[in-house]
N, C-alpha and C. Protein backbone atom coordinates (compact mmCIF):
# COMPACT_ATOMS: atom_id res chain seq x y z
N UNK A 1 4.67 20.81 -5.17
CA UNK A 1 4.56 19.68 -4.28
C UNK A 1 3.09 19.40 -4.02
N UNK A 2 2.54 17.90 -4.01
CA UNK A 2 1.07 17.65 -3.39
C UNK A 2 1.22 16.56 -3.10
N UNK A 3 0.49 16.37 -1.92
CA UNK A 3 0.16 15.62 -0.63
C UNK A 3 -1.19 14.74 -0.94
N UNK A 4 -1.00 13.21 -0.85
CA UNK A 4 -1.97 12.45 -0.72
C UNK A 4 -2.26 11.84 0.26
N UNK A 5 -3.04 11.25 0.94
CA UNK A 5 -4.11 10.67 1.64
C UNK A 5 -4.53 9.21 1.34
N UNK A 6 -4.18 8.07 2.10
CA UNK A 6 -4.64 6.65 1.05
C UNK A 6 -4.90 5.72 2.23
N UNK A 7 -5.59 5.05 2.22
CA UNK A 7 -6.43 3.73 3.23
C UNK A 7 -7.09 2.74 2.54
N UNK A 8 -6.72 1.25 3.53
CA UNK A 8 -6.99 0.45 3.23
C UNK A 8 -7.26 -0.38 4.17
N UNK A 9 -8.49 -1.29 4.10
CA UNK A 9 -8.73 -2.19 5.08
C UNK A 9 -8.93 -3.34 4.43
N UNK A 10 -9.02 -4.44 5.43
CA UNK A 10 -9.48 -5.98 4.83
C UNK A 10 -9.47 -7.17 5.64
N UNK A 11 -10.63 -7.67 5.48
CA UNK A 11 -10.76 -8.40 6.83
C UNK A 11 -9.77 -10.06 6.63
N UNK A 12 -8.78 -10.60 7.13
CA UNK A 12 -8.54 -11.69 7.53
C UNK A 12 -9.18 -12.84 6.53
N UNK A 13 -8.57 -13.93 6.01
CA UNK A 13 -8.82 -15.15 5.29
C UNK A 13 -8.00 -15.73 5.50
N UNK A 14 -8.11 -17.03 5.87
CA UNK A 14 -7.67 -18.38 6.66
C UNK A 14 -7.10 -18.75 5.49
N UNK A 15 -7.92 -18.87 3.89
CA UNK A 15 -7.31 -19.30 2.87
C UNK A 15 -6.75 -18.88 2.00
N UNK A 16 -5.97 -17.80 2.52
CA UNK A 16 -5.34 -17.05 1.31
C UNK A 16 -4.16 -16.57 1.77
N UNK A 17 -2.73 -16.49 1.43
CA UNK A 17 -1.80 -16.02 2.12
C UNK A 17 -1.38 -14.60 2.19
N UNK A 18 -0.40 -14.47 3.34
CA UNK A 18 -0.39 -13.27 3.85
C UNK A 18 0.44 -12.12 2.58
N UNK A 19 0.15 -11.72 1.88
CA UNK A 19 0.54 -10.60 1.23
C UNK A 19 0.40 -9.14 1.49
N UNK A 20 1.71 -8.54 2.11
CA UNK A 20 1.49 -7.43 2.39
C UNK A 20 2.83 -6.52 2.13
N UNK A 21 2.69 -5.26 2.05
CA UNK A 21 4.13 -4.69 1.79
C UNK A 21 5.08 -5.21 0.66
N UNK A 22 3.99 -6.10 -0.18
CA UNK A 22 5.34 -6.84 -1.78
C UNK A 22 5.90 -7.83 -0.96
N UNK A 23 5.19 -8.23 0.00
CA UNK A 23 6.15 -9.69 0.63
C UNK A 23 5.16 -10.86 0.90
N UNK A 24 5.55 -11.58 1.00
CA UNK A 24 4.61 -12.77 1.71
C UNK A 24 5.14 -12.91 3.20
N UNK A 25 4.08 -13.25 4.09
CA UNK A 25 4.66 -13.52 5.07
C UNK A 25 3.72 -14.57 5.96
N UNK A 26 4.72 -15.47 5.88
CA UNK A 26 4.04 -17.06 6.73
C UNK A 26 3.19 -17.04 7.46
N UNK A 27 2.96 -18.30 7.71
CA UNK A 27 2.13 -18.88 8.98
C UNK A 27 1.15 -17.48 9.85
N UNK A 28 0.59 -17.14 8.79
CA UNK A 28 -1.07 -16.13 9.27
C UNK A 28 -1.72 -16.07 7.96
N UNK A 29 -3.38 -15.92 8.32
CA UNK A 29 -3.80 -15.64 7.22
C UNK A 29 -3.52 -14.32 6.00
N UNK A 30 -4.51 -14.84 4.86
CA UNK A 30 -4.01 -13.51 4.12
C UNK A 30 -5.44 -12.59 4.30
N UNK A 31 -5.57 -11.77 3.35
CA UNK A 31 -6.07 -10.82 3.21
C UNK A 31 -7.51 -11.26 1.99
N UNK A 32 -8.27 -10.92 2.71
CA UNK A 32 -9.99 -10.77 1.47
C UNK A 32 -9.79 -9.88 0.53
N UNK A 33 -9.70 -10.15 -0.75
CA UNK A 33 -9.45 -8.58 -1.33
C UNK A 33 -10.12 -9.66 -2.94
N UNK A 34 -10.26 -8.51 -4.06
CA UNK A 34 -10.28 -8.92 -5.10
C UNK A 34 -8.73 -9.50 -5.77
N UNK A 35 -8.02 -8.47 -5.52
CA UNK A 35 -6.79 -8.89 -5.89
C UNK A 35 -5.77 -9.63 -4.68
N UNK A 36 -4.54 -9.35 -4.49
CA UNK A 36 -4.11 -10.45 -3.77
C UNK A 36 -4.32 -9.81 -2.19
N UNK A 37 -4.91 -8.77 -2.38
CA UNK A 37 -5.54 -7.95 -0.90
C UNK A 37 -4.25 -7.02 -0.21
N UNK A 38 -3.08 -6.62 -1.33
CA UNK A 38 -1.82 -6.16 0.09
C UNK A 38 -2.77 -4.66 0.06
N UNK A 39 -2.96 -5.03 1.35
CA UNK A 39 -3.44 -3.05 2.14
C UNK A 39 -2.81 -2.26 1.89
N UNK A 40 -1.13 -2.30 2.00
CA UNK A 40 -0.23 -1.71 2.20
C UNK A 40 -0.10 -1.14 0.42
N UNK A 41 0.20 -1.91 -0.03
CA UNK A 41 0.37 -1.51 -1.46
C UNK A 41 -1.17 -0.91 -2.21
N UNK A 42 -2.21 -1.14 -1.60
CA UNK A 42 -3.58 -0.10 -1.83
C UNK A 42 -3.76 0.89 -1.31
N UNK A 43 -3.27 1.31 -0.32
CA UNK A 43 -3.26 2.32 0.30
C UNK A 43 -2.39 3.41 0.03
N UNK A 44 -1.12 2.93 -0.56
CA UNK A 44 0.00 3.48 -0.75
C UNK A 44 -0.50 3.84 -2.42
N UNK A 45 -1.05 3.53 -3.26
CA UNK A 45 -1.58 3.31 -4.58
C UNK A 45 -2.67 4.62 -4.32
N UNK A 46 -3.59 4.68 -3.51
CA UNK A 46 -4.34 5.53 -3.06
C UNK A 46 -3.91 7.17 -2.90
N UNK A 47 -2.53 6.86 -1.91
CA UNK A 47 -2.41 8.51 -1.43
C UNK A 47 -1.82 8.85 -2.73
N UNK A 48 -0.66 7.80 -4.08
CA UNK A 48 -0.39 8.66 -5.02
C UNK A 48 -1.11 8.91 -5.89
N UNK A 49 -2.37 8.42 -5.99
CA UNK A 49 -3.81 9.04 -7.07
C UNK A 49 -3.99 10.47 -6.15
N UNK A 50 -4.63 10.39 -5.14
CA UNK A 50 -4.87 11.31 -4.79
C UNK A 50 -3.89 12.83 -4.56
N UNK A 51 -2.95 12.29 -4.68
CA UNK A 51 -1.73 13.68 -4.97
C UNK A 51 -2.17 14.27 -6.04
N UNK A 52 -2.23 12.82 -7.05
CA UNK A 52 -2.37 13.43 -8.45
C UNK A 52 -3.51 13.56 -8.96
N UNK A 53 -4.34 13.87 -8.13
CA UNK A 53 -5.80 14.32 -8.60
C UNK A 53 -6.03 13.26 -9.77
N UNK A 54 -5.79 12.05 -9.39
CA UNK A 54 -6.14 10.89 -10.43
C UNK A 54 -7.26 10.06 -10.10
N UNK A 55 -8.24 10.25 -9.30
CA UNK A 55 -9.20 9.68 -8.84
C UNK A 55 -8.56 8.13 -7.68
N UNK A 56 -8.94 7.26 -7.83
CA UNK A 56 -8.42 6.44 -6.67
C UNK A 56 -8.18 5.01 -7.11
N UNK A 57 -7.52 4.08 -6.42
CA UNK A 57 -7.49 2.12 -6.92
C UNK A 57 -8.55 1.82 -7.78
N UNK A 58 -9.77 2.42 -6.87
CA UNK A 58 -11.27 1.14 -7.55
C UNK A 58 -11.46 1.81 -8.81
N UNK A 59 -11.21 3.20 -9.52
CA UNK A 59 -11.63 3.02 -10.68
C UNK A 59 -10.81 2.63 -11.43
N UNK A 60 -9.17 2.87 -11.04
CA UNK A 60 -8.39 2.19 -12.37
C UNK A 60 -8.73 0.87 -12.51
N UNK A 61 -8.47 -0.05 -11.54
CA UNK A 61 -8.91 -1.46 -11.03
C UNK A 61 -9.81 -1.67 -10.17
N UNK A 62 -11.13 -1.79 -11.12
CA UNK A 62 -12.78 -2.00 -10.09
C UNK A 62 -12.15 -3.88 -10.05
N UNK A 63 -12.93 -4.07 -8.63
CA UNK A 63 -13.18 -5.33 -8.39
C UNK A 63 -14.38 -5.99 -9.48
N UNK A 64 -14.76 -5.69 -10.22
CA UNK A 64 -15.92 -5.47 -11.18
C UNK A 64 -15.37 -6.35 -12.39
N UNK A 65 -13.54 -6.19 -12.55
CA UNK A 65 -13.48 -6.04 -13.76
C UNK A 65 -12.33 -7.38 -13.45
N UNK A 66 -12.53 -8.29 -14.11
CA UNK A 66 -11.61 -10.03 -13.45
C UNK A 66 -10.50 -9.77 -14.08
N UNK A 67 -10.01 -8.60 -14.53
CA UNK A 67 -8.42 -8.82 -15.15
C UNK A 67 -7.64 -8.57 -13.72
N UNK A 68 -8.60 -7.72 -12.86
CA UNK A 68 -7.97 -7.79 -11.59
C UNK A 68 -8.07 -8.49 -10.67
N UNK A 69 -8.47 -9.93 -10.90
CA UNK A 69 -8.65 -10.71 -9.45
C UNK A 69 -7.32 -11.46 -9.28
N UNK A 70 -7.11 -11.45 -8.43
CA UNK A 70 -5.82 -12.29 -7.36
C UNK A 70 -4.60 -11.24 -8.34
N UNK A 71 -4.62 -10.09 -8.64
CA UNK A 71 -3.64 -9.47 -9.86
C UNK A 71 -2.72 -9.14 -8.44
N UNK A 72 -1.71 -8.84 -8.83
CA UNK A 72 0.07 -8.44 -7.91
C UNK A 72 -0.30 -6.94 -7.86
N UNK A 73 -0.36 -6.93 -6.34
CA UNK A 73 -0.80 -5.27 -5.94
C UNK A 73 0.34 -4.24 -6.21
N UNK A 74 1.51 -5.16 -6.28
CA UNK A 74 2.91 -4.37 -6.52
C UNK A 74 3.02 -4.00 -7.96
N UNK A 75 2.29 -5.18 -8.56
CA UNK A 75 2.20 -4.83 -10.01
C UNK A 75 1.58 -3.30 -10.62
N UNK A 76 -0.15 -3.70 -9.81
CA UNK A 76 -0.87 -2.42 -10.05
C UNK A 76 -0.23 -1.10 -9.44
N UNK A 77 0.29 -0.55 -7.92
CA UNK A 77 1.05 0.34 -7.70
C UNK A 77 1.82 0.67 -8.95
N UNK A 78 3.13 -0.07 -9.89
CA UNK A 78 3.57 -0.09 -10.21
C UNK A 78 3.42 1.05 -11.50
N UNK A 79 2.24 0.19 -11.96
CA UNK A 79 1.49 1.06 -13.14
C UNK A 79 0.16 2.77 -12.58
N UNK A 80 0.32 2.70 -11.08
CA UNK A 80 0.10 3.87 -10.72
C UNK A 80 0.90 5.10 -10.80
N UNK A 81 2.61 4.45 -10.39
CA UNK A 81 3.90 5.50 -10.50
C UNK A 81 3.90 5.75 -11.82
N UNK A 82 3.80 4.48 -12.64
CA UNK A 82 3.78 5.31 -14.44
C UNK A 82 2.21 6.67 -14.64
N UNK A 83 1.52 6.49 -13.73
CA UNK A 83 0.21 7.19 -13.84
C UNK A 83 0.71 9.00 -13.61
N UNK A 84 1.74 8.30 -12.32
CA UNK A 84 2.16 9.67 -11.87
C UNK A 84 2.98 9.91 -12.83
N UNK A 85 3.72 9.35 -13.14
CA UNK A 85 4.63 10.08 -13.78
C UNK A 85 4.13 10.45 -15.24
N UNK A 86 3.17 10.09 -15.90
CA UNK A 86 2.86 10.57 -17.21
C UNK A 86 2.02 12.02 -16.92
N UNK A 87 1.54 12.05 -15.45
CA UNK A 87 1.44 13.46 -15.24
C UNK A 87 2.23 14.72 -14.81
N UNK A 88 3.38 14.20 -15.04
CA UNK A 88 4.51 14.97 -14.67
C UNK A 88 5.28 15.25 -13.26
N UNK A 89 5.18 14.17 -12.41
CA UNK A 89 5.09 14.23 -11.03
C UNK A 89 6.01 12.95 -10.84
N UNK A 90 6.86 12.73 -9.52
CA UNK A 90 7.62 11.90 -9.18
C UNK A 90 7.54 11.53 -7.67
N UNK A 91 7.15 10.28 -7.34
CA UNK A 91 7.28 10.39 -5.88
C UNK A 91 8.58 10.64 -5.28
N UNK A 92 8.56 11.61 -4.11
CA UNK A 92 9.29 12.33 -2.56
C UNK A 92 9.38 11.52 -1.70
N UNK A 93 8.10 11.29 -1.22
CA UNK A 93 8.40 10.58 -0.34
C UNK A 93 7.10 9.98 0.27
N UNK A 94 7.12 8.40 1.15
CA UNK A 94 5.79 7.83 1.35
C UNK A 94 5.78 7.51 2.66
N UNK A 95 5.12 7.96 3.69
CA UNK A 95 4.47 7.41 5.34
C UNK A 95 3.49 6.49 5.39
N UNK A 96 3.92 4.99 5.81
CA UNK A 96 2.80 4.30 5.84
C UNK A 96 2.54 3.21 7.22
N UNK A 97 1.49 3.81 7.90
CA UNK A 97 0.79 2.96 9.24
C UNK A 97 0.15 1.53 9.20
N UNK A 98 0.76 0.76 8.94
CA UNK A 98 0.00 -0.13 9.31
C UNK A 98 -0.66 -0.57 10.73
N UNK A 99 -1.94 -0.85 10.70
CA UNK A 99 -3.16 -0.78 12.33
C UNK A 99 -3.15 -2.52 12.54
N UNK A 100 -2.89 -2.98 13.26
CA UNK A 100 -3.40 -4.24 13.17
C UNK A 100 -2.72 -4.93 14.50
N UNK A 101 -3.55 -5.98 15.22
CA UNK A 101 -2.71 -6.79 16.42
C UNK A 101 -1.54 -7.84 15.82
N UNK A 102 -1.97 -8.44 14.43
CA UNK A 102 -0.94 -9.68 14.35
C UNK A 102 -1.08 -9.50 12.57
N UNK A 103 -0.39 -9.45 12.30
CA UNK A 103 1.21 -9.83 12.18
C UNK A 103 1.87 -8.63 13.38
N UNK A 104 2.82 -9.33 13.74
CA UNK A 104 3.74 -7.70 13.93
C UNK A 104 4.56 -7.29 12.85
N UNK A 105 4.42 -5.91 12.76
CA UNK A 105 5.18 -5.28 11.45
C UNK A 105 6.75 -5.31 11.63
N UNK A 106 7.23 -4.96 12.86
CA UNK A 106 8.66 -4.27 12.99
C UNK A 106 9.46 -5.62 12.27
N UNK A 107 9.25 -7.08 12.40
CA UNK A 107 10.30 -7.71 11.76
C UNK A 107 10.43 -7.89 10.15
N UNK A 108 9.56 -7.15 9.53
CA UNK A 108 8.87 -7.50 7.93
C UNK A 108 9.35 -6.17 6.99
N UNK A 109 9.53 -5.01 8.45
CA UNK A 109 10.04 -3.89 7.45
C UNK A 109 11.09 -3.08 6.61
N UNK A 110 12.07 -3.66 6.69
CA UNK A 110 13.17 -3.65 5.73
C UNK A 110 12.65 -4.74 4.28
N UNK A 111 11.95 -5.89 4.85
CA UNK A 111 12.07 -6.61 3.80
C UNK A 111 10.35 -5.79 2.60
N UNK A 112 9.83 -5.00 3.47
CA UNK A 112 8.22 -4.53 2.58
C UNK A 112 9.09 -3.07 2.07
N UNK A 113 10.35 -2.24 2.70
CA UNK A 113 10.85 -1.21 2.18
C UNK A 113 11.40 -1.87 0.86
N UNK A 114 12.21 -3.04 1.12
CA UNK A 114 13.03 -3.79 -0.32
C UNK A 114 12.15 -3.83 -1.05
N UNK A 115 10.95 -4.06 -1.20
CA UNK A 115 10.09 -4.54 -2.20
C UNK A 115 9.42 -3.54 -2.86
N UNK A 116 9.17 -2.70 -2.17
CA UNK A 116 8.78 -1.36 -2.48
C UNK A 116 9.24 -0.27 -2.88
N UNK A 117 10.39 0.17 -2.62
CA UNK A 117 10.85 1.31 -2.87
C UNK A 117 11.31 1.25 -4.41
N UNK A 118 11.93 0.30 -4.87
CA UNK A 118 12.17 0.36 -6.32
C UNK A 118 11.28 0.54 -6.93
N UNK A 119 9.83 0.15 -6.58
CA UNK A 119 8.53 0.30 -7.79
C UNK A 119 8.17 1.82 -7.65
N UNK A 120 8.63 2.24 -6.24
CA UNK A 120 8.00 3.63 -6.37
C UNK A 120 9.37 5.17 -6.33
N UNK A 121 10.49 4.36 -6.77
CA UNK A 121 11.80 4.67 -7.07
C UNK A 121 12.12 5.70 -6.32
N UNK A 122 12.30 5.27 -5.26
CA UNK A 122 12.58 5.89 -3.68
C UNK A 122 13.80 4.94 -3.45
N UNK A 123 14.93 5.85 -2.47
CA UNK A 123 15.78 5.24 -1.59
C UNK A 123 15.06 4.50 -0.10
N UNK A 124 15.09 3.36 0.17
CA UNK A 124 14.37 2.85 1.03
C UNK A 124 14.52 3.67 2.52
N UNK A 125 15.86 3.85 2.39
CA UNK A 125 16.39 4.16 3.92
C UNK A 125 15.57 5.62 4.35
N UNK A 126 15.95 6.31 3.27
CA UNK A 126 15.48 7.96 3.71
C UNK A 126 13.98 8.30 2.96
N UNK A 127 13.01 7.77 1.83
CA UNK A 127 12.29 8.11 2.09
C UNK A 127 10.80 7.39 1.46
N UNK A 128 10.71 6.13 2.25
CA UNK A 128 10.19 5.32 2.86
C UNK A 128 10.21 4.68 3.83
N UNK A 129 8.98 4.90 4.41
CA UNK A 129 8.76 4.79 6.17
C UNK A 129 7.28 3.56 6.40
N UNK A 130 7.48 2.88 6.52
CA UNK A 130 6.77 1.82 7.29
C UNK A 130 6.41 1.39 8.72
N UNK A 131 5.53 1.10 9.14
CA UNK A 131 5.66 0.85 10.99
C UNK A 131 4.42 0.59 11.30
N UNK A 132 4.15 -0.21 12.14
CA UNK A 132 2.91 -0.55 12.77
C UNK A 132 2.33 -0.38 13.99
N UNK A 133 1.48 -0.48 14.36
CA UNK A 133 0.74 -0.25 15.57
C UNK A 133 -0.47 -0.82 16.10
N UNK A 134 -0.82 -1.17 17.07
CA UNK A 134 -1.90 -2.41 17.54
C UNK A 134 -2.89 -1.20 17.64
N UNK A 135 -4.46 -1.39 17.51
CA UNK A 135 -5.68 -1.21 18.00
C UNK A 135 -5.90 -1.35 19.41
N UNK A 136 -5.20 -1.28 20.48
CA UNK A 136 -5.16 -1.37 21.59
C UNK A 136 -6.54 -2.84 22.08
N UNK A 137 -7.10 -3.70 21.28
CA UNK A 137 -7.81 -4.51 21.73
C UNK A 137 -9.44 -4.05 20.97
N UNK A 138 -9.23 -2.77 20.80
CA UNK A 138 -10.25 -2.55 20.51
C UNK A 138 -11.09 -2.25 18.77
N UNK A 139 -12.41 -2.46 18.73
CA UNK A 139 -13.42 -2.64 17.66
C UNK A 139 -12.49 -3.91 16.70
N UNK A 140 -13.11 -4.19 15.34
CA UNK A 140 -12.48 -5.27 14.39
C UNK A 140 -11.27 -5.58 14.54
N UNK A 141 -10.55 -4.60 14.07
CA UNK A 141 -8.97 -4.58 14.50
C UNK A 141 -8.81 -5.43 15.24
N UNK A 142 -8.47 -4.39 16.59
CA UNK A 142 -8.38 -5.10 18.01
C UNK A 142 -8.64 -6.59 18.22
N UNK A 143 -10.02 -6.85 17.07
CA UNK A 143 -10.26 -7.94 17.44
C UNK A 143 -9.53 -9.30 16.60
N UNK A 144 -8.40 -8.74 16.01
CA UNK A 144 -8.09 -9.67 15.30
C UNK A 144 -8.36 -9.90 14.01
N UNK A 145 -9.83 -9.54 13.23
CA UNK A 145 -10.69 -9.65 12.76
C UNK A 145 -9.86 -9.07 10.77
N UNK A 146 -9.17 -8.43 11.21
CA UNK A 146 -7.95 -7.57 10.16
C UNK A 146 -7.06 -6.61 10.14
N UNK A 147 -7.24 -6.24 9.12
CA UNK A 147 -6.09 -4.95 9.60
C UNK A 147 -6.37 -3.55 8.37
N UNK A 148 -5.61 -2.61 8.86
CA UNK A 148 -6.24 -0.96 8.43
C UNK A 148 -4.79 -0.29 8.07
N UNK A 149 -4.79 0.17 6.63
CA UNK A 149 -3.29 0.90 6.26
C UNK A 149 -3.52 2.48 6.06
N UNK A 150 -2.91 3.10 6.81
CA UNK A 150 -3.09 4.57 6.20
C UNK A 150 -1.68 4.88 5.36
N UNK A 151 -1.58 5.54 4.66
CA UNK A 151 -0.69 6.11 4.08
C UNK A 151 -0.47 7.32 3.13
N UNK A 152 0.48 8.15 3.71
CA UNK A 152 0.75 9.72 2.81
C UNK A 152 1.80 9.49 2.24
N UNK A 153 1.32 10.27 0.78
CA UNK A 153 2.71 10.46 -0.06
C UNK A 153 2.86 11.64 -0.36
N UNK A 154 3.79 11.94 -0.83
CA UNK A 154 4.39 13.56 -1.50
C UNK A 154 4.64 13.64 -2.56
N UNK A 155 4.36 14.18 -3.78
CA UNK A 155 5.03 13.96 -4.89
C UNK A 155 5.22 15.68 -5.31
N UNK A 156 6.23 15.65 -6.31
CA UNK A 156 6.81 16.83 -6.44
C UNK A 156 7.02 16.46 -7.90
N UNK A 157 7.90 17.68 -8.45
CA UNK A 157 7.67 17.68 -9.79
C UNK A 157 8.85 16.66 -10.72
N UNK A 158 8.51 16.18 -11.83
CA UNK A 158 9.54 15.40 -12.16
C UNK A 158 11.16 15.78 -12.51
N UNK A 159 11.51 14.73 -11.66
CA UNK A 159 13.37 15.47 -11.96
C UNK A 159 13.86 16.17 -13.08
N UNK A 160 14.42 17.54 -13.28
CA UNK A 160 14.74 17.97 -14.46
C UNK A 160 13.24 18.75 -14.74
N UNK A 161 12.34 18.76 -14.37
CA UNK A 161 10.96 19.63 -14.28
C UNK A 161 10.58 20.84 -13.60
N UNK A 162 9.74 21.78 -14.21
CA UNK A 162 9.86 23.09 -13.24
C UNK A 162 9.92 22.68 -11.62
């Protein structure tokens, strides 16, 4: 079994829509990012490199490199789980915080578990976990200004594997 570690921040854009969790979600801005900016799905991309001692997002996909601009973060995750899994490893299971005053998360999260859990071939219900929480007002956050994803994963060995 090994335990990853994954974060993501990004400040707020008026002109770009809200992509987060493999969903779109209305009437707020989106996310600054090279690609379509979901935190949630970089962060989550993050803790399973780092399980797998695979180094992290920016080198598979540097902002550097335009095959990744505005690219489907669900996409790239996607081709992270094949990363894991060509190292012999399967995701367990994924914890992920989203920090932020607005959006609120609690009505979005069944629909960012739907979107997600198949790419990272998890049962949504039992083990993927989503949820949010405000900055209490305070620094960028707080201020509106964006939002901050932490997220741990677990991966263990591949089914049918020692």
């Amino acid at each position: 079994m090994r335990i990853g570690l994954g974060y993501d921040s990004h400040r707020f854009d008026a002109s770009r829509p809200l992509r987060l969790g493999g969903i779109l979600i209305p009437e707020h801005a989106g996310l600054a990012g090279h690609s379509d900016g979901d935190a949630i799905a970089h962060a989550v991309a993050d803790a399973l490199l780092g399980a797998a001692s695979d180094g992290d997002i920016g080198r598979h996909f540097p902002p550097s490199d335009d095959r990744w601009r505005d690219a489907d973060s669900v996409d790239l995750l996607g081709q992270v789980v094949a990363r894991v899994k060509a190292r012999g490893y399967r995701v367990v299971n994924v914890d992920v915080t989203v920090i932020c005053e607005s959006p609120r998360i609690a009505p979005w999260v069944e629909a960012m578990r739907g979107a997600l859990a198949p790419v990272l071939e998890l049962e949504a219900a039992g083990d993927l976990s989503i949820k949010g929480k405000t900055n209490e007002g305070l620094g960028w956050i707080g201020a509106g200004e964006g939002l901050a994803v932490h997220a741990v994963a677990l991966l263990g060995p591949e089914r049918g594997g020692a």
